[in-house]
C-alpha atoms as a PDB file:
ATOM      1  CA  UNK A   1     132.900  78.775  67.001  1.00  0.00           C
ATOM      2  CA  UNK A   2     135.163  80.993  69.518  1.00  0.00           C
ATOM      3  CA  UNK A   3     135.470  79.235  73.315  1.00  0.00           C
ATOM      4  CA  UNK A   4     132.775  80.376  75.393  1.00  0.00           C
ATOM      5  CA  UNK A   5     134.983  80.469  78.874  1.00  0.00           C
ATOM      6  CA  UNK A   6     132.978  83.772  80.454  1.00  0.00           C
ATOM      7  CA  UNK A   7     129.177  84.677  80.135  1.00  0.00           C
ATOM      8  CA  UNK A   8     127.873  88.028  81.684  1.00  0.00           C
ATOM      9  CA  UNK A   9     124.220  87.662  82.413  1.00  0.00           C
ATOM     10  CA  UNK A  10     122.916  90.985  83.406  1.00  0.00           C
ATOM     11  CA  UNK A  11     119.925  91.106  85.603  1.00  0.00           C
ATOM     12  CA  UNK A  12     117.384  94.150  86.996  1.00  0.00           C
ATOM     13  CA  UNK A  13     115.269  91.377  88.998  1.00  0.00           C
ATOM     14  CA  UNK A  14     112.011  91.572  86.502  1.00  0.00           C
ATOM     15  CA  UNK A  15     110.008  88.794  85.175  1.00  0.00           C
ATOM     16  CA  UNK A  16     112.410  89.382  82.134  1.00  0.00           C
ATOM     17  CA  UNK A  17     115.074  89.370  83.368  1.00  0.00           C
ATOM     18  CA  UNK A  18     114.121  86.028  85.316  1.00  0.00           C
ATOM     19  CA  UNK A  19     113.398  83.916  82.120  1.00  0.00           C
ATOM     20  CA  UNK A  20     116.568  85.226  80.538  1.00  0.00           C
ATOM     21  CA  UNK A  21     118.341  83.757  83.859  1.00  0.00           C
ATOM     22  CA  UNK A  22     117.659  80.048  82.732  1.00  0.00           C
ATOM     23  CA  UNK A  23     119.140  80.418  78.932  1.00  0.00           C
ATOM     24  CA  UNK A  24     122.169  82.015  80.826  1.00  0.00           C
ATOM     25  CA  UNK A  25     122.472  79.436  83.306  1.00  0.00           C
ATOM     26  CA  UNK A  26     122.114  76.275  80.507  1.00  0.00           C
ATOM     27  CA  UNK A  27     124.483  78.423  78.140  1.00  0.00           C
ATOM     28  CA  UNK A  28     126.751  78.314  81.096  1.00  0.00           C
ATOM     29  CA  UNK A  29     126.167  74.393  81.273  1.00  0.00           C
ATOM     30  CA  UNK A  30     126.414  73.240  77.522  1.00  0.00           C
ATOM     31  CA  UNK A  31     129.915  75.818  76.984  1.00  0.00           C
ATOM     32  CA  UNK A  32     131.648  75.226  80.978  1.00  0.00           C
ATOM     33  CA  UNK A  33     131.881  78.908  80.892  1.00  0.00           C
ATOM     34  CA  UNK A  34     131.668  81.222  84.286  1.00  0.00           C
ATOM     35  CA  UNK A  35     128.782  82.744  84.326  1.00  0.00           C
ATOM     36  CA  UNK A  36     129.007  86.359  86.152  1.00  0.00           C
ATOM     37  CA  UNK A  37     125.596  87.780  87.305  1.00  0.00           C
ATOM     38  CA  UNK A  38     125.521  91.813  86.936  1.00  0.00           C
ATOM     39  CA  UNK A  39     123.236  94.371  88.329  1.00  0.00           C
ATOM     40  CA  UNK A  40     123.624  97.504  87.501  1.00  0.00           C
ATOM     41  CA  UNK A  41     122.222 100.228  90.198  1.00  0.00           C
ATOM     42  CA  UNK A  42     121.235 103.772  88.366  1.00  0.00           C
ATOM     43  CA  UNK A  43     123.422 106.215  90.016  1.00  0.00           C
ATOM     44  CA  UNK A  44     120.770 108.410  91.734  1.00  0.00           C
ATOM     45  CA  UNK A  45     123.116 111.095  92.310  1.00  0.00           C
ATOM     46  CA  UNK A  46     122.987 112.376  89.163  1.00  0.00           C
ATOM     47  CA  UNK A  47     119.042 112.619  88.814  1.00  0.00           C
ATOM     48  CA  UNK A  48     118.282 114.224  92.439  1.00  0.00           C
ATOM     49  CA  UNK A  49     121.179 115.336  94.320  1.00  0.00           C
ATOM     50  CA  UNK A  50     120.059 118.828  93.492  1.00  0.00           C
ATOM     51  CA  UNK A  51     117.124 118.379  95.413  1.00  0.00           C
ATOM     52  CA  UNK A  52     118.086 116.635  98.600  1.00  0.00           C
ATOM     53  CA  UNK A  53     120.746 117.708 101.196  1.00  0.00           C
ATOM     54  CA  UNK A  54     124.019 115.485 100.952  1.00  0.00           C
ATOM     55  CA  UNK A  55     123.601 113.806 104.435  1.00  0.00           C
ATOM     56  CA  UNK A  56     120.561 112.322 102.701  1.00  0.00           C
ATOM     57  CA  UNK A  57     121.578 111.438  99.460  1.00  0.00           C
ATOM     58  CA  UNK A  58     124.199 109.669 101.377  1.00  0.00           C
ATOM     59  CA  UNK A  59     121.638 107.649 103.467  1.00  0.00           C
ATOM     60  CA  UNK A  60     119.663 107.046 100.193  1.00  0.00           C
ATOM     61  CA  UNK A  61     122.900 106.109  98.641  1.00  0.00           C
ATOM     62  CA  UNK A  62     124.152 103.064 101.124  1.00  0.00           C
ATOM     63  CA  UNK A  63     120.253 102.167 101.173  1.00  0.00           C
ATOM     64  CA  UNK A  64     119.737 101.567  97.586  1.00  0.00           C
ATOM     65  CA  UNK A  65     123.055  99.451  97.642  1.00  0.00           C
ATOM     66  CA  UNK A  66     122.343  97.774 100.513  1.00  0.00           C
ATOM     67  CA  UNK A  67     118.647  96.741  99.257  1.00  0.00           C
ATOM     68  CA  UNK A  68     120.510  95.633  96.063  1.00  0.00           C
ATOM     69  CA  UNK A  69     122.933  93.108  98.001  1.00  0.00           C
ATOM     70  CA  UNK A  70     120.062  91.672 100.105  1.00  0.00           C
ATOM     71  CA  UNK A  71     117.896  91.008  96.050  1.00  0.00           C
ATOM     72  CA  UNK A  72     120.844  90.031  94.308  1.00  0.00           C
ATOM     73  CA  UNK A  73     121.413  87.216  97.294  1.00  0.00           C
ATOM     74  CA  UNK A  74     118.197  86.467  97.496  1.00  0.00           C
ATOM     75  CA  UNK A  75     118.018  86.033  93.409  1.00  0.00           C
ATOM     76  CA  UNK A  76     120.889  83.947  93.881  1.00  0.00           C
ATOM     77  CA  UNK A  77     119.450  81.877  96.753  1.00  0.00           C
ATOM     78  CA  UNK A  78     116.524  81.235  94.993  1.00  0.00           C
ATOM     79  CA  UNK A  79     117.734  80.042  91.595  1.00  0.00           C
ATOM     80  CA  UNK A  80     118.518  76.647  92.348  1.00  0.00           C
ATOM     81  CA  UNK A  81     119.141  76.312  89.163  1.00  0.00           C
ATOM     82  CA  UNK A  82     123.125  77.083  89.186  1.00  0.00           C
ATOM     83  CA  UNK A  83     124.204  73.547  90.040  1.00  0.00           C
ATOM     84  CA  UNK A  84     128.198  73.162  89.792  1.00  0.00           C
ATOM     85  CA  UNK A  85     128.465  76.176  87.736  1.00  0.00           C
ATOM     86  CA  UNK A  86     130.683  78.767  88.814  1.00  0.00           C
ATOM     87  CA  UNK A  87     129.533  82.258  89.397  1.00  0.00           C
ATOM     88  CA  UNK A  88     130.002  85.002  90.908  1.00  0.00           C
ATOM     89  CA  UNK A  89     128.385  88.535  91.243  1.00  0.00           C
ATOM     90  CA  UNK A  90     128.727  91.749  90.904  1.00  0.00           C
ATOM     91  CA  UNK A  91     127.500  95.070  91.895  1.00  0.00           C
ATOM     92  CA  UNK A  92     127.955  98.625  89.432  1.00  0.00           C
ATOM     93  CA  UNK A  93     126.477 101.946  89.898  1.00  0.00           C
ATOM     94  CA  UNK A  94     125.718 104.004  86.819  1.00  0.00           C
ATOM     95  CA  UNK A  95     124.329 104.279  83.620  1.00  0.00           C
ATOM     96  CA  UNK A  96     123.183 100.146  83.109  1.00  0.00           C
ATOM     97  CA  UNK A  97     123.757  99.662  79.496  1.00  0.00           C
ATOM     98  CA  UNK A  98     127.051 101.814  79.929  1.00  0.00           C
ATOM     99  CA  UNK A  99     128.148  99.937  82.792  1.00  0.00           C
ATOM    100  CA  UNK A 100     127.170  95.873  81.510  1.00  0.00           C
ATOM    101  CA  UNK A 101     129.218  97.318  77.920  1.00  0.00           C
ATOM    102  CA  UNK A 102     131.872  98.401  80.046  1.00  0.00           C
ATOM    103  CA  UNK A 103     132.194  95.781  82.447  1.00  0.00           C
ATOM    104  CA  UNK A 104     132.007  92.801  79.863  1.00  0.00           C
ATOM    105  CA  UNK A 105     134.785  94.578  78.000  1.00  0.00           C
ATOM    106  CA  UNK A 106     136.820  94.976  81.178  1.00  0.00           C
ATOM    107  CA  UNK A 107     136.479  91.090  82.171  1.00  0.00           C
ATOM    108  CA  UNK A 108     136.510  89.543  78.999  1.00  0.00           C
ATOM    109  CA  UNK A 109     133.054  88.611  78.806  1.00  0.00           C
ATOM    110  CA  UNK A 110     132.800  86.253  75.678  1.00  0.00           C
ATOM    111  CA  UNK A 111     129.426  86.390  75.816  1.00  0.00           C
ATOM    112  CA  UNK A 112     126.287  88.415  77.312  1.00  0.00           C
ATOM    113  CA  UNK A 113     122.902  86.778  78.041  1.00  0.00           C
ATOM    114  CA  UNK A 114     120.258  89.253  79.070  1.00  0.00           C
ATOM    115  CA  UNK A 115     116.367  89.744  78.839  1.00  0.00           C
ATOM    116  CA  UNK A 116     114.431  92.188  77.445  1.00  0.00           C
ATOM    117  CA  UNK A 117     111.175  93.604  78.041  1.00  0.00           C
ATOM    118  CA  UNK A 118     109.736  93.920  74.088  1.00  0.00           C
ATOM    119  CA  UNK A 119     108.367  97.604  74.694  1.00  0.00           C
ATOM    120  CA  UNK A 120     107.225  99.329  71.588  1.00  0.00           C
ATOM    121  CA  UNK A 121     105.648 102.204  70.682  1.00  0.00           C
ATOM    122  CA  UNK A 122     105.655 105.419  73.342  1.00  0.00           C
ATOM    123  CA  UNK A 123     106.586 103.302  76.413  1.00  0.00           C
ATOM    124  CA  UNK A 124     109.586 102.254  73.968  1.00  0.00           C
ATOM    125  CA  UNK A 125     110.457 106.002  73.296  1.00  0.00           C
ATOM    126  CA  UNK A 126     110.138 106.903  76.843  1.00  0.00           C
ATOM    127  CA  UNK A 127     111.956 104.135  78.678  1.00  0.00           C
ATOM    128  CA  UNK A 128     114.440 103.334  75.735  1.00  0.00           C
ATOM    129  CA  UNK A 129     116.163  99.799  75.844  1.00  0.00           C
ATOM    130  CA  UNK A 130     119.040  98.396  77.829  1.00  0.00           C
ATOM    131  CA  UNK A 131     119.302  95.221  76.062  1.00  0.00           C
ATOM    132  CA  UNK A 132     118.925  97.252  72.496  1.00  0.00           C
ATOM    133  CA  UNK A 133     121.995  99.845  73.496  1.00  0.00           C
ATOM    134  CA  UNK A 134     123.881  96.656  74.610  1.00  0.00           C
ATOM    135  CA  UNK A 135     123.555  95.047  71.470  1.00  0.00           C
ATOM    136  CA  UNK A 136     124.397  97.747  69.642  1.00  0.00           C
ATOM    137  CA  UNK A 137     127.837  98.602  71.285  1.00  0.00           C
ATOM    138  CA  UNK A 138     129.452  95.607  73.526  1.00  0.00           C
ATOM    139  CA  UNK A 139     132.200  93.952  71.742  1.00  0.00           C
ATOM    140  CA  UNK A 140     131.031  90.345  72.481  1.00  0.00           C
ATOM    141  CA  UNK A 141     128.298  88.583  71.051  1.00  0.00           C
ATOM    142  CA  UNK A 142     125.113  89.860  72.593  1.00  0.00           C
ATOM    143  CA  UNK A 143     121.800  86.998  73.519  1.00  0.00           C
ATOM    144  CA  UNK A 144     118.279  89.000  74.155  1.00  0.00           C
ATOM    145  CA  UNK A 145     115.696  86.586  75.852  1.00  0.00           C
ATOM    146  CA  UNK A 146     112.115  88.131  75.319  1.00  0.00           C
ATOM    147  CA  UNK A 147     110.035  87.213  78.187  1.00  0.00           C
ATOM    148  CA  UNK A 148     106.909  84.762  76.792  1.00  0.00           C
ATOM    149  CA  UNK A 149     104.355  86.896  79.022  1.00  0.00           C
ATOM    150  CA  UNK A 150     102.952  88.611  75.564  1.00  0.00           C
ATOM    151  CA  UNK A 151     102.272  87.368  72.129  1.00  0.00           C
ATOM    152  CA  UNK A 152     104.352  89.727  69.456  1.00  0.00           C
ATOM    153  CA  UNK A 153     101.241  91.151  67.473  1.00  0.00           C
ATOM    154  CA  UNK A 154     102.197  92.679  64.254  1.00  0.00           C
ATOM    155  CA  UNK A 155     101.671  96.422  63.488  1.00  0.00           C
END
């Protein structure tokens, strides 16, 4: 099996998200890889800036990213979990599964650990899947973590 030195662990702060955390984290642990917590702001420019002046798209711009520092420190804080690993974390705007692809490509991510929500059906359609287009394209070997909130129930 390939050295697992880097591990990107992407995160949007749900429940998901959360439970994928700990596999990260112990992956981390059993390989004494870096483990490199990700979240990936949408870039709201590109859905609304045709309907808002720029002085506030600017405002709602530096507000977003701001409220993402204060979670992503606060997600940190709270996961006592980390130990002696070492970490670090980083902030993207765009596209998510286009940026975590992109970004574990740039670093040399060996590996990527991230959670998934299990949608199906319409919602699926609608909302699509991060952790599905991830899996698909990154170059690394991709974990998904499925949440244990609901039992899988066959079609």
């Amino acid at each position: 099996m390939k050295d697992i030195k880097k591990i990107i662990y992407p995160t949007d702060f749900s429940e998901p998200s959360r439970t994928a955390f700990d596999y990260a984290v112990s992956m981390a642990k059993m390989c004494g890889a870096q483990l490199e917590i990700l979240h990936v702001m949408f870039d709201e420019t590109q859905v609304v800036s045709f309907y808002l002046p720029q002085v506030t798209m600017q405002n709602l711009s530096v507000d977003i990213e701001e409220g993402a520092k204060k979670e992503m420190k606060k997600f940190v804080e709270e996961s006592g979990e980390l130990g002696d690993i070492e970490y670090t974390y980083t902030l993207k705007k765009g596209t998510p599964f286009v940026e975590i692809i992109k970004h574990a490509k740039e670093s040399g991510a060996d590996m990527i650990v991230i959670g998934t929500h299990g949608r199906s059906g319409l919602e699926h359609v609608l909302f699509g899947s991060t952790a599905e287009k991830v899996v698909r394209k990154a170059s690394c070997p991709v974990l998904t973590i499925r949440s244990n909130q609901e039992d899988f129930k066959l079609p």
